[in-house]
Protein backbone atom coordinates (compact mmCIF):
# COMPACT_ATOMS: atom_id res chain seq x y z
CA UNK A 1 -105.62 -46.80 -104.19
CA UNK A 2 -104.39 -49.67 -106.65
CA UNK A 3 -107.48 -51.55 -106.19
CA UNK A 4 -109.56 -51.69 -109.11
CA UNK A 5 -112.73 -49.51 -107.76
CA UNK A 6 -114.04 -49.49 -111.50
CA UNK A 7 -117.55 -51.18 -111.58
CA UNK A 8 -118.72 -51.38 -114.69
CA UNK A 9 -121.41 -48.73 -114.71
CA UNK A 10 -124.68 -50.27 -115.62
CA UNK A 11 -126.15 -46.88 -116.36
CA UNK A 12 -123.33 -45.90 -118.67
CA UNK A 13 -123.85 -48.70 -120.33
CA UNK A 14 -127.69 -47.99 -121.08
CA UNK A 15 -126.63 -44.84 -122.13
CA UNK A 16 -123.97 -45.46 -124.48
CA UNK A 17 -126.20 -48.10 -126.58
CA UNK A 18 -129.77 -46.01 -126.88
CA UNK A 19 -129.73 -43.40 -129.49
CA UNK A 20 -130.90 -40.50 -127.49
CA UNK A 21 -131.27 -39.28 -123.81
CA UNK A 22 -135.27 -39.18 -123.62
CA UNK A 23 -135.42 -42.90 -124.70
CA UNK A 24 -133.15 -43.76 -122.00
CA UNK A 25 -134.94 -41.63 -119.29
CA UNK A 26 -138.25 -43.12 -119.99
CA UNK A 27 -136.80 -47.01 -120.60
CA UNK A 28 -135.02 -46.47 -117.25
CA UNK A 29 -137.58 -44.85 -114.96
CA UNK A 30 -139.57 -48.10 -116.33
CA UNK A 31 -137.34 -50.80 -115.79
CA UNK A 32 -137.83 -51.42 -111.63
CA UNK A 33 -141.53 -51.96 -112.68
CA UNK A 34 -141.36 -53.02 -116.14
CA UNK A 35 -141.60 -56.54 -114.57
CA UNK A 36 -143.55 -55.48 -111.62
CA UNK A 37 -145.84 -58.69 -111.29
CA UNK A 38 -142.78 -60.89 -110.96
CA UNK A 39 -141.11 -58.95 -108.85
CA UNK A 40 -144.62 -58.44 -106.49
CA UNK A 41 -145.10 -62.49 -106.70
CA UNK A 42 -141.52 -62.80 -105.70
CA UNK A 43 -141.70 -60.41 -103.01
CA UNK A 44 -145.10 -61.99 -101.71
CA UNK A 45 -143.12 -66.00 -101.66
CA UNK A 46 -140.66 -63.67 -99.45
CA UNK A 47 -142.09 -62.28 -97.39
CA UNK A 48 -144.30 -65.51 -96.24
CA UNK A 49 -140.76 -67.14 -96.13
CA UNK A 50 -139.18 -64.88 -94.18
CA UNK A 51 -138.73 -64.26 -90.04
CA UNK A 52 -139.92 -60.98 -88.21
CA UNK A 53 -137.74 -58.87 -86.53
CA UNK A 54 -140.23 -58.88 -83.42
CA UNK A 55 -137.77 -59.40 -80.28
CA UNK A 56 -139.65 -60.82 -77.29
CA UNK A 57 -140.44 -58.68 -74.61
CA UNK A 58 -139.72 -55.67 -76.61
CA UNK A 59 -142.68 -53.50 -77.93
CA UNK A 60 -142.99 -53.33 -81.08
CA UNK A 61 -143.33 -50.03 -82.58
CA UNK A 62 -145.25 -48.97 -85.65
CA UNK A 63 -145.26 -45.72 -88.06
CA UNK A 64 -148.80 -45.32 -88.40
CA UNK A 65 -148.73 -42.64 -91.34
CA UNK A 66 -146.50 -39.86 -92.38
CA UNK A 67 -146.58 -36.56 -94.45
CA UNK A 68 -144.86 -34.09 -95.57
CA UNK A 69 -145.49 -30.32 -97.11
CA UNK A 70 -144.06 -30.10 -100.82
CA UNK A 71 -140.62 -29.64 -101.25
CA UNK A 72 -139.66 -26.32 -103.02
CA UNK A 73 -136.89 -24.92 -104.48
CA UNK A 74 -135.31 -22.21 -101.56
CA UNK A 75 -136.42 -18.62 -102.67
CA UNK A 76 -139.86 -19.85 -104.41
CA UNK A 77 -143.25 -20.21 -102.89
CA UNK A 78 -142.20 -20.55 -99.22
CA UNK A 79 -139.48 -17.40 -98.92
CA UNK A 80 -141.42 -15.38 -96.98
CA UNK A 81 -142.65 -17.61 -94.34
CA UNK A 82 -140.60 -18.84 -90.94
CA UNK A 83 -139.54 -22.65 -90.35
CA UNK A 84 -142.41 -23.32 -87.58
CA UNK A 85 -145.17 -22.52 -90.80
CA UNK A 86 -143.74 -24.98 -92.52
CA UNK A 87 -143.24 -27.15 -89.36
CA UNK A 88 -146.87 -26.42 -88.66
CA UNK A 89 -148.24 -27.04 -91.96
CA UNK A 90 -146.50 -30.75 -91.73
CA UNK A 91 -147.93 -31.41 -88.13
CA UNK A 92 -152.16 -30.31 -89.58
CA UNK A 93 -151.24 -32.56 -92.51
CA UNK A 94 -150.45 -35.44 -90.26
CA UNK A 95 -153.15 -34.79 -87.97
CA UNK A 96 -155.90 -34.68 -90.89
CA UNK A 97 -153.98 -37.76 -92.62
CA UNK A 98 -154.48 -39.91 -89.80
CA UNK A 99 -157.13 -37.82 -87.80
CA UNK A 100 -155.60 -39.04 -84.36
CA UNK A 101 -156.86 -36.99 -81.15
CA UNK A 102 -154.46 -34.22 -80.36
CA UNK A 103 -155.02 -34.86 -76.52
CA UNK A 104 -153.54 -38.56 -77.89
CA UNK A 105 -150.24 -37.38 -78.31
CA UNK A 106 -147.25 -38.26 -75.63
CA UNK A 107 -144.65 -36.03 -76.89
CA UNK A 108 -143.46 -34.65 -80.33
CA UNK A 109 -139.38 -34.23 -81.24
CA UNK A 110 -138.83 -32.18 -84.62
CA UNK A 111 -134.97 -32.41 -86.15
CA UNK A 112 -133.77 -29.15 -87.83
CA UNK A 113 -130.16 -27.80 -88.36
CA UNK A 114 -130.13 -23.96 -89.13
CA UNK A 115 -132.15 -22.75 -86.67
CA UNK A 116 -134.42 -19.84 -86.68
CA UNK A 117 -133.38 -17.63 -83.53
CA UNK A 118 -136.53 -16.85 -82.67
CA UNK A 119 -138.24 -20.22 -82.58
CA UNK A 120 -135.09 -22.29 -81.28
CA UNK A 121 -137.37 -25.00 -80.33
CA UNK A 122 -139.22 -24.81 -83.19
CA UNK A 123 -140.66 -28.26 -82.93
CA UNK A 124 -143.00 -26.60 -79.70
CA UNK A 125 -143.23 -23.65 -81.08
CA UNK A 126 -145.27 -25.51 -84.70
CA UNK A 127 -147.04 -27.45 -82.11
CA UNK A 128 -148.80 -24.71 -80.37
CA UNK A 129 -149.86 -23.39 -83.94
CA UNK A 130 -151.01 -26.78 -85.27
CA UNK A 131 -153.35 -26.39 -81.74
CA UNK A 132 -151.81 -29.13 -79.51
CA UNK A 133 -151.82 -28.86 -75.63
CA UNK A 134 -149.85 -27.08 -73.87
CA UNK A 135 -149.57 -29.72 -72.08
CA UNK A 136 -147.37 -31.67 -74.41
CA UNK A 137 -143.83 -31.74 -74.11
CA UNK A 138 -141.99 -31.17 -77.60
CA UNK A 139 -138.49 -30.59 -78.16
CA UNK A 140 -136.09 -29.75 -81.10
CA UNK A 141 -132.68 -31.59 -82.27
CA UNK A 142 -129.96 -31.46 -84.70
CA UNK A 143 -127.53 -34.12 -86.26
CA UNK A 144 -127.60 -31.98 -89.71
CA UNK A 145 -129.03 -34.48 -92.69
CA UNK A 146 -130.09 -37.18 -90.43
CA UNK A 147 -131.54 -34.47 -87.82
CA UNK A 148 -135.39 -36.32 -88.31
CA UNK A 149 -133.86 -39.66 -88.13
CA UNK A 150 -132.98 -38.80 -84.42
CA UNK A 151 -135.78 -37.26 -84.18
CA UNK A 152 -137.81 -40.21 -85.22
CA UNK A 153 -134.99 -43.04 -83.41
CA UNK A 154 -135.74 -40.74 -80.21
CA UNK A 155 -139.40 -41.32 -80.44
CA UNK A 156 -138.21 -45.24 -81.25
CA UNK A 157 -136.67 -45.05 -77.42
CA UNK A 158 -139.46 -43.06 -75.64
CA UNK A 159 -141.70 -45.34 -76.63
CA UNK A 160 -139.79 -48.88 -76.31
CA UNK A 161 -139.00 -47.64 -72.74
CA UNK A 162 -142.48 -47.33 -71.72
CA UNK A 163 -142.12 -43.81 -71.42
CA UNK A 164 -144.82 -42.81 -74.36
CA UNK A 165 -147.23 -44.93 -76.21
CA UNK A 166 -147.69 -41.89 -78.98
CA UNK A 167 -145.19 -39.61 -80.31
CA UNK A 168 -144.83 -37.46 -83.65
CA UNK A 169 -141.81 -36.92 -84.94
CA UNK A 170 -140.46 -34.84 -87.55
CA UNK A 171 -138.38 -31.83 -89.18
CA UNK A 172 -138.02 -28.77 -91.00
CA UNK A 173 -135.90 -26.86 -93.01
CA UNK A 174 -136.34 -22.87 -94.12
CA UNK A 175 -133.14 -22.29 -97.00
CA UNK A 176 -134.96 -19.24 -98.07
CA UNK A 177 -134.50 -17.17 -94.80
CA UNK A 178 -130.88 -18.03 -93.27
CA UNK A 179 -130.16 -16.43 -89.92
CA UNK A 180 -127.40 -13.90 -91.04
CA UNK A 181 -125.22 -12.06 -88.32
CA UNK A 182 -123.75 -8.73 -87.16
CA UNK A 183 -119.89 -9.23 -87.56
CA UNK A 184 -118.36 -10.53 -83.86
CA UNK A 185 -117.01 -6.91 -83.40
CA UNK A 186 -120.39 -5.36 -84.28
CA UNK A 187 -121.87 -7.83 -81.69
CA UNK A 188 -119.36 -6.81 -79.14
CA UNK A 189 -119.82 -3.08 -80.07
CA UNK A 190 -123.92 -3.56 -79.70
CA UNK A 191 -123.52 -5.61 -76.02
CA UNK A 192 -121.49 -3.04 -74.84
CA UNK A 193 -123.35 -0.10 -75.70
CA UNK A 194 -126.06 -1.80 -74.31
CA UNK A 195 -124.04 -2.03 -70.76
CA UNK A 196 -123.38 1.79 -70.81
CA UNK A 197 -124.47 3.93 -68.60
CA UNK A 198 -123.36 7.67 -69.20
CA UNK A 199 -122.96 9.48 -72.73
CA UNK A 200 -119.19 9.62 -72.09
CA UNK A 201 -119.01 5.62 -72.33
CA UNK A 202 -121.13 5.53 -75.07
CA UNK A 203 -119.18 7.86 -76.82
CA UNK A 204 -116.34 6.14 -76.45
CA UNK A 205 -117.53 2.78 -77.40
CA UNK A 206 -118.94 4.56 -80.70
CA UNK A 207 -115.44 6.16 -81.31
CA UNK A 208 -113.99 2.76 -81.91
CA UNK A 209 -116.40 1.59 -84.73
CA UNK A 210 -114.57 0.96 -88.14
CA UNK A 211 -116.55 0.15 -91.42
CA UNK A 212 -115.48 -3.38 -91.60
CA UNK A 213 -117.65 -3.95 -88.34
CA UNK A 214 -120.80 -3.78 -90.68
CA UNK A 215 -119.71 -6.91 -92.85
CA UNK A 216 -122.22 -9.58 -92.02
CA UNK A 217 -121.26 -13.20 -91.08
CA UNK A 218 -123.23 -15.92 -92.91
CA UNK A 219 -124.45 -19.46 -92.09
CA UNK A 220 -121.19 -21.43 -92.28
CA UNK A 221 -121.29 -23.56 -94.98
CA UNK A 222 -118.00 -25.29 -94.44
CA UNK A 223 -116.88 -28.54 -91.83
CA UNK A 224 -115.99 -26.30 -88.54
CA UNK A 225 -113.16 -29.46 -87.93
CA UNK A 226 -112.19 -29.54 -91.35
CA UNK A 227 -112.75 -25.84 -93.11
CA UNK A 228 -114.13 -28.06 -96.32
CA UNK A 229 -117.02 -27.59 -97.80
CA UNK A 230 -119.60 -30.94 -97.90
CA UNK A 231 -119.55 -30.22 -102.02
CA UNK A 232 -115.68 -29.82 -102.20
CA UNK A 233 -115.23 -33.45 -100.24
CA UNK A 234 -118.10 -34.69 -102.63
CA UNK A 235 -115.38 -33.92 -105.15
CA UNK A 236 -112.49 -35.18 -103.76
CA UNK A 237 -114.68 -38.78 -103.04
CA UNK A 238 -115.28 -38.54 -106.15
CA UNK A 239 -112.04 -38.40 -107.88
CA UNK A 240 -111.06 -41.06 -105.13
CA UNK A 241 -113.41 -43.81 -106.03
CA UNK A 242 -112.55 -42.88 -109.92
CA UNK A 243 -116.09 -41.54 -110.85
CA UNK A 244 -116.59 -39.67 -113.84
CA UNK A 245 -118.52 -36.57 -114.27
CA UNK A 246 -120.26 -39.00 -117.02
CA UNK A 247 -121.84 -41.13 -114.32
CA UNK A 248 -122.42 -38.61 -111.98
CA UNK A 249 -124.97 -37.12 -114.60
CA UNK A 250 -126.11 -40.01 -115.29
CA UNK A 251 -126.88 -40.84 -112.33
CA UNK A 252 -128.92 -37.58 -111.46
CA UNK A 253 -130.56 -38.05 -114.59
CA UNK A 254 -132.08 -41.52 -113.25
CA UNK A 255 -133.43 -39.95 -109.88
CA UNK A 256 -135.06 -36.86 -111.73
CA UNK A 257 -136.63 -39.55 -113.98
CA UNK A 258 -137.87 -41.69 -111.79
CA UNK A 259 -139.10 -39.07 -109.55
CA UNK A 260 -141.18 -37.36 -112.31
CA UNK A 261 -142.44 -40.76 -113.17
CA UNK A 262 -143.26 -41.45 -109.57
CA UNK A 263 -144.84 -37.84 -109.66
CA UNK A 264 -147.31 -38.41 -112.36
CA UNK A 265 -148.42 -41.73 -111.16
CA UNK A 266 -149.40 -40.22 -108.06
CA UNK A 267 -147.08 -42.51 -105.83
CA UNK A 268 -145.82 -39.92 -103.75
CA UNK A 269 -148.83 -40.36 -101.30
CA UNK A 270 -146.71 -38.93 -98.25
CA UNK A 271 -147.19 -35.09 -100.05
CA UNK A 272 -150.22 -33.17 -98.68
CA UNK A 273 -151.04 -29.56 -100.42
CA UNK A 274 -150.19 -26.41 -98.47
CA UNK A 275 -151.94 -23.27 -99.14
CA UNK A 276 -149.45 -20.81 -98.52
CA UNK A 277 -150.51 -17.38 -96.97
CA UNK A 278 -150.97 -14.91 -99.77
CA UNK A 279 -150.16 -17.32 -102.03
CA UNK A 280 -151.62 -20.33 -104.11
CA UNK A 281 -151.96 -23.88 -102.61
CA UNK A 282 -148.82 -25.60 -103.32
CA UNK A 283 -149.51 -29.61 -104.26
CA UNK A 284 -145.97 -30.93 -105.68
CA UNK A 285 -142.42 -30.81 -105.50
CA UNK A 286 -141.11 -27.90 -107.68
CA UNK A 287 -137.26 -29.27 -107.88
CA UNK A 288 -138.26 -32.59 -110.43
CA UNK A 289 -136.47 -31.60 -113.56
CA UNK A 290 -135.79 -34.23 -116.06
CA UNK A 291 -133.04 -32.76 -118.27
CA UNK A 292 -130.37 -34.31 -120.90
CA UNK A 293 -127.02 -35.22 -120.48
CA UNK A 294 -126.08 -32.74 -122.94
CA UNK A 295 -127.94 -29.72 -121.00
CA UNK A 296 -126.18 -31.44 -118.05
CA UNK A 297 -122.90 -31.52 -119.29
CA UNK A 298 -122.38 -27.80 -120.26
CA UNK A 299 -122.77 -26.57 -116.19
CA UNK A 300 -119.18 -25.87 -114.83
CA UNK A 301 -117.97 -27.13 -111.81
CA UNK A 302 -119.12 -26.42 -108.71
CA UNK A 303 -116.57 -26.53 -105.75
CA UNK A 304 -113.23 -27.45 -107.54
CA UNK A 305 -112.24 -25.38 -110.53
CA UNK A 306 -111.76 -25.74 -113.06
CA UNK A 307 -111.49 -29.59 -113.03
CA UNK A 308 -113.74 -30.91 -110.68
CA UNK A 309 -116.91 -33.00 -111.65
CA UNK A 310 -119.22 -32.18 -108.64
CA UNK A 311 -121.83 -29.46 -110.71
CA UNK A 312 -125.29 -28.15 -109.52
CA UNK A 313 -127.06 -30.27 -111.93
CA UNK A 314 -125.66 -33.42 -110.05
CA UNK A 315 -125.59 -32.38 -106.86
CA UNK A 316 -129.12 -31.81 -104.08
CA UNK A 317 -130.34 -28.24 -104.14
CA UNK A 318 -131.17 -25.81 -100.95
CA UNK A 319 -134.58 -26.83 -100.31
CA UNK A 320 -137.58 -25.65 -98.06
CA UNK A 321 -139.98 -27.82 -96.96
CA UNK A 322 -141.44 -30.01 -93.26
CA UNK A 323 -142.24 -34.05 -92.70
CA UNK A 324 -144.18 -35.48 -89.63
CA UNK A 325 -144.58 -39.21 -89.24
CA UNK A 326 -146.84 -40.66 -86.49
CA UNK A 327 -145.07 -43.21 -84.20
CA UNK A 328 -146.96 -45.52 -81.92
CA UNK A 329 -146.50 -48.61 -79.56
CA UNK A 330 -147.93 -51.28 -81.94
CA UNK A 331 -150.91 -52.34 -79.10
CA UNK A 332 -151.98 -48.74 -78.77
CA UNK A 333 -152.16 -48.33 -82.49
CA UNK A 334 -154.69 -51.65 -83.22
CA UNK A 335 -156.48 -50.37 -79.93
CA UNK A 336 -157.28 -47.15 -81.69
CA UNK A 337 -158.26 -48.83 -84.92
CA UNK A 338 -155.63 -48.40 -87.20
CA UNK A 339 -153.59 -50.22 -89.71
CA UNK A 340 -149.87 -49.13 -89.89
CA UNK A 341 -147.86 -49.11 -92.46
CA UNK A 342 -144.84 -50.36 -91.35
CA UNK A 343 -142.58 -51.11 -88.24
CA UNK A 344 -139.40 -49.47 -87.15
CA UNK A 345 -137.10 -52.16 -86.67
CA UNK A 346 -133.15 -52.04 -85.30
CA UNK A 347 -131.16 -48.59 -86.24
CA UNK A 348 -127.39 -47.82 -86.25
CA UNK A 349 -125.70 -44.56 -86.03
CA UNK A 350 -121.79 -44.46 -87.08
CA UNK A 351 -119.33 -41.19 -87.21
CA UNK A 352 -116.09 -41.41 -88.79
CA UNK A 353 -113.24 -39.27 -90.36
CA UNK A 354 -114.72 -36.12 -91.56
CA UNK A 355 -112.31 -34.82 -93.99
CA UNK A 356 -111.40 -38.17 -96.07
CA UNK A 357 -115.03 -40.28 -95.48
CA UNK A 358 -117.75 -37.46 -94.39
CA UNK A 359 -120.15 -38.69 -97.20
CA UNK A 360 -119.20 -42.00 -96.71
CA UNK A 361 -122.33 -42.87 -93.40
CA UNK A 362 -124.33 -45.67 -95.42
CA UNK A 363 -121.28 -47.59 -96.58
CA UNK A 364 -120.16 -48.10 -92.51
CA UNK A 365 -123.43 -48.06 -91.00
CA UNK A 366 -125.59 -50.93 -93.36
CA UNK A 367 -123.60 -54.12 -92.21
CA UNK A 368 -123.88 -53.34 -88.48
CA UNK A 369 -127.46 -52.58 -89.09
CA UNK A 370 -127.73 -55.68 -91.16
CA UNK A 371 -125.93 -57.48 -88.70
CA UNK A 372 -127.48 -56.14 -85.53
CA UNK A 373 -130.86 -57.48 -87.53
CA UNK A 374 -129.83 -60.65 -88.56
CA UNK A 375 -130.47 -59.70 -92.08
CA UNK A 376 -128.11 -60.00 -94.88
CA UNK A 377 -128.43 -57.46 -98.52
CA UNK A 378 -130.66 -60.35 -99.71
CA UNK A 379 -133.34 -59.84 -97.15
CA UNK A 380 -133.83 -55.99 -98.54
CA UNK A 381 -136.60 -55.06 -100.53
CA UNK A 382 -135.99 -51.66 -100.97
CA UNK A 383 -133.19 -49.47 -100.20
CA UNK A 384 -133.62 -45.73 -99.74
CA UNK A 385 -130.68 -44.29 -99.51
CA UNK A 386 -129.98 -40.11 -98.84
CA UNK A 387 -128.93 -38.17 -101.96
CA UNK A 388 -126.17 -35.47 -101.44
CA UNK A 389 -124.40 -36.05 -104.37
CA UNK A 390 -123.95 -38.18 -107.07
CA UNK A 391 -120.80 -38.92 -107.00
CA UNK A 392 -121.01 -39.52 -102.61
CA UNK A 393 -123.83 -42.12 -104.12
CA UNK A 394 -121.97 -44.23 -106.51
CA UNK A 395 -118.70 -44.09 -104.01
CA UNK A 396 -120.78 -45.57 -101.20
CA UNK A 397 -121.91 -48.10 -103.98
CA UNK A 398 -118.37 -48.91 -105.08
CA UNK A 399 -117.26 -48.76 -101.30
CA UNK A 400 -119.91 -51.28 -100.38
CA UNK A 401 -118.82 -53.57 -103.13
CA UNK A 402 -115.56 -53.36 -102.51
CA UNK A 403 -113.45 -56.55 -100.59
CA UNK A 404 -110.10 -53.99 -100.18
CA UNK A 405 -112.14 -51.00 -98.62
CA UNK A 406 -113.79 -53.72 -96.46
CA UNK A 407 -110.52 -54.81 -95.49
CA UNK A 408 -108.42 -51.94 -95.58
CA UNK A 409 -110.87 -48.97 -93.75
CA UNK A 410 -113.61 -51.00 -92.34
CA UNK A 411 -112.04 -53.91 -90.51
CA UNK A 412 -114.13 -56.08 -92.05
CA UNK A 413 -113.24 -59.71 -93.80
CA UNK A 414 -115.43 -59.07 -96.89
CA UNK A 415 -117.46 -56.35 -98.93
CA UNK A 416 -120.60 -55.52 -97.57
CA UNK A 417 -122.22 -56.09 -101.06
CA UNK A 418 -124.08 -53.82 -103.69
CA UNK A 419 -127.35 -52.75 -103.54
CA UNK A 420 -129.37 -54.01 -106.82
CA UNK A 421 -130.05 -50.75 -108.77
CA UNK A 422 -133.47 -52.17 -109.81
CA UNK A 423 -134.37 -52.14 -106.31
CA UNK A 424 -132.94 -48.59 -105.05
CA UNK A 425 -134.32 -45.20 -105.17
CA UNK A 426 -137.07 -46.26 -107.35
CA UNK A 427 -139.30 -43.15 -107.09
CA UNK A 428 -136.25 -40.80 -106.96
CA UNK A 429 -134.08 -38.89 -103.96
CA UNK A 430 -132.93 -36.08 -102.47
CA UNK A 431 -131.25 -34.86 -106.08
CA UNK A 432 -134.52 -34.46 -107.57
CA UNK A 433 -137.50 -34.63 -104.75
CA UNK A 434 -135.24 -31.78 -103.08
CA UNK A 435 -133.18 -31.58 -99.82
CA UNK A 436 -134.52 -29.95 -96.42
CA UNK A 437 -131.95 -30.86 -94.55
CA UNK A 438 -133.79 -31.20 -91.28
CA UNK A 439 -136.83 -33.20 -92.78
CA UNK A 440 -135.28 -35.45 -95.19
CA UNK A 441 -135.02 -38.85 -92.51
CA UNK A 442 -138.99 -38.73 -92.28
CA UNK A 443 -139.29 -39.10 -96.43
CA UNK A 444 -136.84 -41.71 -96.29
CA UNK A 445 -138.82 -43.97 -93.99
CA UNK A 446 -142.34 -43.08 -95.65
CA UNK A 447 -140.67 -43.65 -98.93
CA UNK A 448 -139.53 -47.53 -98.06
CA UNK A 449 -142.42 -47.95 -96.22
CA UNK A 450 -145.05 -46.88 -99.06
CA UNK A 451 -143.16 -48.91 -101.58
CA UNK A 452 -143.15 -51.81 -99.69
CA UNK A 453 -146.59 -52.21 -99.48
CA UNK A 454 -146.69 -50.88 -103.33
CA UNK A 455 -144.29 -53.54 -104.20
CA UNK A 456 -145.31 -56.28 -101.81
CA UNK A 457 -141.76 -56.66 -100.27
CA UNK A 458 -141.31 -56.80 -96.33
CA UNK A 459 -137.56 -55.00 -95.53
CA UNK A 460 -136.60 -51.80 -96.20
CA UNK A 461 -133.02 -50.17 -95.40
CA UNK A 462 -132.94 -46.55 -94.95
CA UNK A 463 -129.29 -44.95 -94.67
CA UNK A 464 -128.10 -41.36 -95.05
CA UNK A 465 -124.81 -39.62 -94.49
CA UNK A 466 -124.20 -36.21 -92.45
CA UNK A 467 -122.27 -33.75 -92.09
CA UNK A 468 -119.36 -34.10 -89.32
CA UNK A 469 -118.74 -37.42 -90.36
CA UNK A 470 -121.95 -38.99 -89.23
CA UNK A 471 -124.39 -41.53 -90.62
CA UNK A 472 -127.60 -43.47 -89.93
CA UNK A 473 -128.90 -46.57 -91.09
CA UNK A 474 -132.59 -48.20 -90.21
CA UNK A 475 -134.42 -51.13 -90.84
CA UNK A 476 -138.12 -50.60 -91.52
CA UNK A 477 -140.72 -54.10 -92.01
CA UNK A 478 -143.96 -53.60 -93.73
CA UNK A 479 -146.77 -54.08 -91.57
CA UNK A 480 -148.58 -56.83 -92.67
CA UNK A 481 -151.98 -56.49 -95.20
């Protein structure tokens, strides 16, 4: 690429002119609110100012409330439970957030990507233990890191089609308890000993074992089209879009910052304790970690050796952890007596190349959202934007703000335009609130829609990339006061 990608890097910048890290942290986890009574005036003129995105004869649909279990660190507090706990924990934390009648409930769609074998639909399975009827459908789907954002745009079309007036939707993820498998030929060996019927058949099966049948086969952590693994193309975007390792840690620095800030102001409303069976009562993300750049800058690369800048201090970690929001025709909600917090406007899923743009989902998918809205990157109050990586971050950045990529990969006349920093991520992300890959889409949409009404704006955009290629953008309104 002979563009010029180099943006000047407004967090390198900070850096390079405060005298030490912990300074900088606190100055920058400040700054979106620093000036938070201009921005809320501003944001109130707004949103008087601006149109809805109510479409006539078209239901409007509301997210009433939405919760989530801590997220943890895989291997910590949660390693010994199964995903439908957690799922379960998430679904009695919406239902005594928002204390709506069980019998209420339409239907109820959980996202979740590896899956537990023996609760394959895990999203019925958590709803029998959270004590819903048997009577309600609930099924399970998959779209890796945007898995709850289906689950949630699913609920979007159930209800918009007059099919459901309430539905929960959610996910789960369980990193500390990965199915792991009997080699193919062990499998083979097992099914076919099972088929035999004499000792002579069975003894001949068993004659054919070999040692190397007993090596196990784990989780694939690798692009089945590609063979790449989503950290190694982190790497290579990276190096593509001329990000330094520098900014990278930067970067990660700002989201643990602004997440611990978040954390102690008590802003992250959408966490509800879990007492964990033989175990304390969890009450917080364990994964918030403020460090320094110099801590930072002494972990080795991750995926490429020796020279790659993708490390696991700037990069999400495996997480555990469930969401649950509660989605409702907007009539059915005010006829129960509640106040929403926000509507779930127009949504756009995209796929493209997998092995040169897999991380690459927000950059395509926010202008045909924006677009398909009639919104422009003005309109957005808040952005909330999926975490991987750092560096897959600040390349969809400089790929938004970018005329040649625009031209040259998007078909596009123009840039799609850069999100304000003072306006993104403000209470942190994925790289420091944690990662479950099937839940993450729920916290993205509670996220926007808390700070919006924190911050008196009206739009959110949501986006998130995925493995395969895939991405997922959504508008979300505030509801109004």
């Amino acid at each position: 690429m002979n563009q010029n990608f180099r943006m000047t890097s407004l967090l390198t910048y900070t850096l390079k002119n405060l005298p030490n890290t912990s300074k900088w942290a606190l100055r920058f986890c400040m700054r979106p609110l620093s000036s938070s009574s201009q921005l809320q005036a501003a944001a109130a003129s707004q949103t008087k100012s601006k149109k809805t995105l109510a479409k006539p004869n078209i239901r409007n649909i509301v997210v009433v409330d939405g919760v989530r279990t801590p997220f943890l660190l895989s291997g910590t507090s949660y390693k010994d439970l199964m995903p439908h706990d957690l799922a379960r924990a998430a679904l009695s934390g919406l239902l005594h957030r928002t204390s709506v009648p069980k019998d209420v409930v339409d239907y109820i769609i959980f996202g979740t990507v590896i899956q537990e074998v023996k609760t394959s639909n895990v999203a019925r399975e958590a709803a029998l233990g959270a004590g819903f009827s048997d009577k309600t459908p609930a099924h399970t789907v998959t779209m890796a890191c945007i898995s709850s954002n289906q689950a949630m745009t699913t609920a979007v079309g159930l209800i918009a089609s007059g099919q459901c007036d309430v539905v929960v939707a959610g996910g789960v993820e369980l990193m500390s308890d990965i199915p792991i498998r009997h080699s193919r030929k062990m499998r083979k060996m097992m099914l076919d000993l099972n088929k035999a019927k004499t000792l002579a058949q069975r003894l001949s099966i068993i004659s054919k074992f070999r040692l190397n049948f007993l090596s196990p086969e784990l989780p694939a952590v690798s692009e089945f089209s590609t063979s790449e693994t989503m950290g190694h193309s982190a790497d290579r975007l990276a190096a593509a879009f001329a990000i330094s390792r520098e900014e990278q840690d930067e970067y990660a620095l700002r989201s643990h910052s602004l997440a611990k800030k978040a954390q102690d102001e008590g802003l992250l409303s959408d966490v509800v304790p879990f007492k964990v069976p033989g175990r304390d009562t969890v009450t917080q993300d364990n994964g918030i970690r403020p460090s320094s750049l110099d801590q930072m800058a002494k972990l080795k690369p991750a995926f490429i050796k020796p020279y790659g800048t993708v490390t696991a201090a700037n990069s999400s970690f495996l997480t555990d952890g469930a969401s649950a929001v509660l989605i409702m025709a907007e009539e059915k909600a005010l006829a129960m007596g509640y106040k929403p917090k926000a509507y779930l406007r127009d949504f756009m899923y995209v796929s493209q190349d997998p092995k040169d743009q897999l991380l690459l989902g927000p950059t395509y998918a926010t202008p045909k959202v924006l677009e398909k809205a009639g919104l422009t990157m003005n309109d957005i109050d808040v952005f909330e934007f999926h975490e991987a990586f750092s560096g897959q971050i600040l390349a969809n950045l400089k790929a938004m703000d970018s005329d040649w990529f625009a031209q040259n990969y998007m078909g596009r006349k123009a840039k799609v335009g850069l999100p304000p920093l003072e306006k993104f991520n403000n209470w942190g992300g994925s790289l420091s609130l944690g990662h479950p890959f099937g839940a993450t889409g729920c916290r993205l949409v509670m996220a926007a829609a808390n700070r919006l009404r924190k911050e008196g704006g009206q739009y959110g955009l949501v986006a998130a990339c995925a493995a395969g290629g895939q991405g997922h953008a959504m508008i979300v309104e505030a509801y109004p006061k």
